[in-house]
Protein backbone atom coordinates (compact mmCIF):
# COMPACT_ATOMS: atom_id res chain seq x y z
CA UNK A 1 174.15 19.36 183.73
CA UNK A 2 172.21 18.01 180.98
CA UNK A 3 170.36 20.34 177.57
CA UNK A 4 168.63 19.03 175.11
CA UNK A 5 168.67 20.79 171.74
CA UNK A 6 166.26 19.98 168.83
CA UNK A 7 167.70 20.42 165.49
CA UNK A 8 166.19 20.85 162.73
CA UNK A 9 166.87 18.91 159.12
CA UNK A 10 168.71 16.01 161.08
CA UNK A 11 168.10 13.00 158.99
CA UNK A 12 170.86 10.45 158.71
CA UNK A 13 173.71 9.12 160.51
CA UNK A 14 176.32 11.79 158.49
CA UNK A 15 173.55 14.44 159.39
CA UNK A 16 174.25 13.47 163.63
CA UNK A 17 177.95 13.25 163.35
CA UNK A 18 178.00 16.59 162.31
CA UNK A 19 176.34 18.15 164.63
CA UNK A 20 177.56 16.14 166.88
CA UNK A 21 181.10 17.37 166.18
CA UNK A 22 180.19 21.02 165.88
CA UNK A 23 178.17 21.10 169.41
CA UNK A 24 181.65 19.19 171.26
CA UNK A 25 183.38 21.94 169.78
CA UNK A 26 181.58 24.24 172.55
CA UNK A 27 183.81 25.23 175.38
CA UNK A 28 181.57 23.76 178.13
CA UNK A 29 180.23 20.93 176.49
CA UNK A 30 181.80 17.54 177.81
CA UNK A 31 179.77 15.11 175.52
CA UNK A 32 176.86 14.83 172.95
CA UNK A 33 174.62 12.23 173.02
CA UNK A 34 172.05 12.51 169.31
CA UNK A 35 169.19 11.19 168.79
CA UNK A 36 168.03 11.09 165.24
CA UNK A 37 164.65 9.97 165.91
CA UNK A 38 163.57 12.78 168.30
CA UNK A 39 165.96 15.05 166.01
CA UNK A 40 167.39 16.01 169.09
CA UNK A 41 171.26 16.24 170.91
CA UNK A 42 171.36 15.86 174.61
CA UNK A 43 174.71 17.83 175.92
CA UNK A 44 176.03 16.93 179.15
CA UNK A 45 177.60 20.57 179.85
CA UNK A 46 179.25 22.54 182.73
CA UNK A 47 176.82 25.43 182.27
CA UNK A 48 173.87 26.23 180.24
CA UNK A 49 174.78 27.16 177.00
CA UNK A 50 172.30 30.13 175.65
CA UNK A 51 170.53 29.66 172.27
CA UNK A 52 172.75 32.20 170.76
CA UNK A 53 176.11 30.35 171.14
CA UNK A 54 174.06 26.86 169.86
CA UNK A 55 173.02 28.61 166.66
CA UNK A 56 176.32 29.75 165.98
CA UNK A 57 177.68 26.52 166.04
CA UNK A 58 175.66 25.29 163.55
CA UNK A 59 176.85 28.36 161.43
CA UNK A 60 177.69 26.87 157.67
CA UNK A 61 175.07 23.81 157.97
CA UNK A 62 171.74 23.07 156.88
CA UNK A 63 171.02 22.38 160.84
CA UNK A 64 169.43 24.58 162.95
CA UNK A 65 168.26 25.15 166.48
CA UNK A 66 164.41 24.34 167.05
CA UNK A 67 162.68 26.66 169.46
């Protein structure tokens, strides 16, 4: 299944690779496609993965979850 996430404050390459690592380190997530442009990261997941467990992921960063 596919989720996009828009994060907030996601402005360079270092900024995506970041995120990018902390959202693979979800349990369900099998891969995370970002897109810095639409400040957004596409996970391909085995389940939906609730707002809660995003935002925690991004615990410690300047990057947030956009609602």
């Amino acid at each position: 299944m596919k989720q996009e996430v828009f994060i907030e404050n996601m402005a360079c390459n270092g900024c995506a690779a970041t995120v990018k690592e902390r959202l693979e380190g979800i349990p369900s997530v099998d891969r995370v496609l970002i897109d810095l442009e639409e400040q957004k990261a596409v996970l391909e997941t085995t389940e939906k993965i609730h707002d809660d467990v995003l935002k925690q992921s991004l615990e410690g960063t300047n990057y947030k979850v956009k609602h």
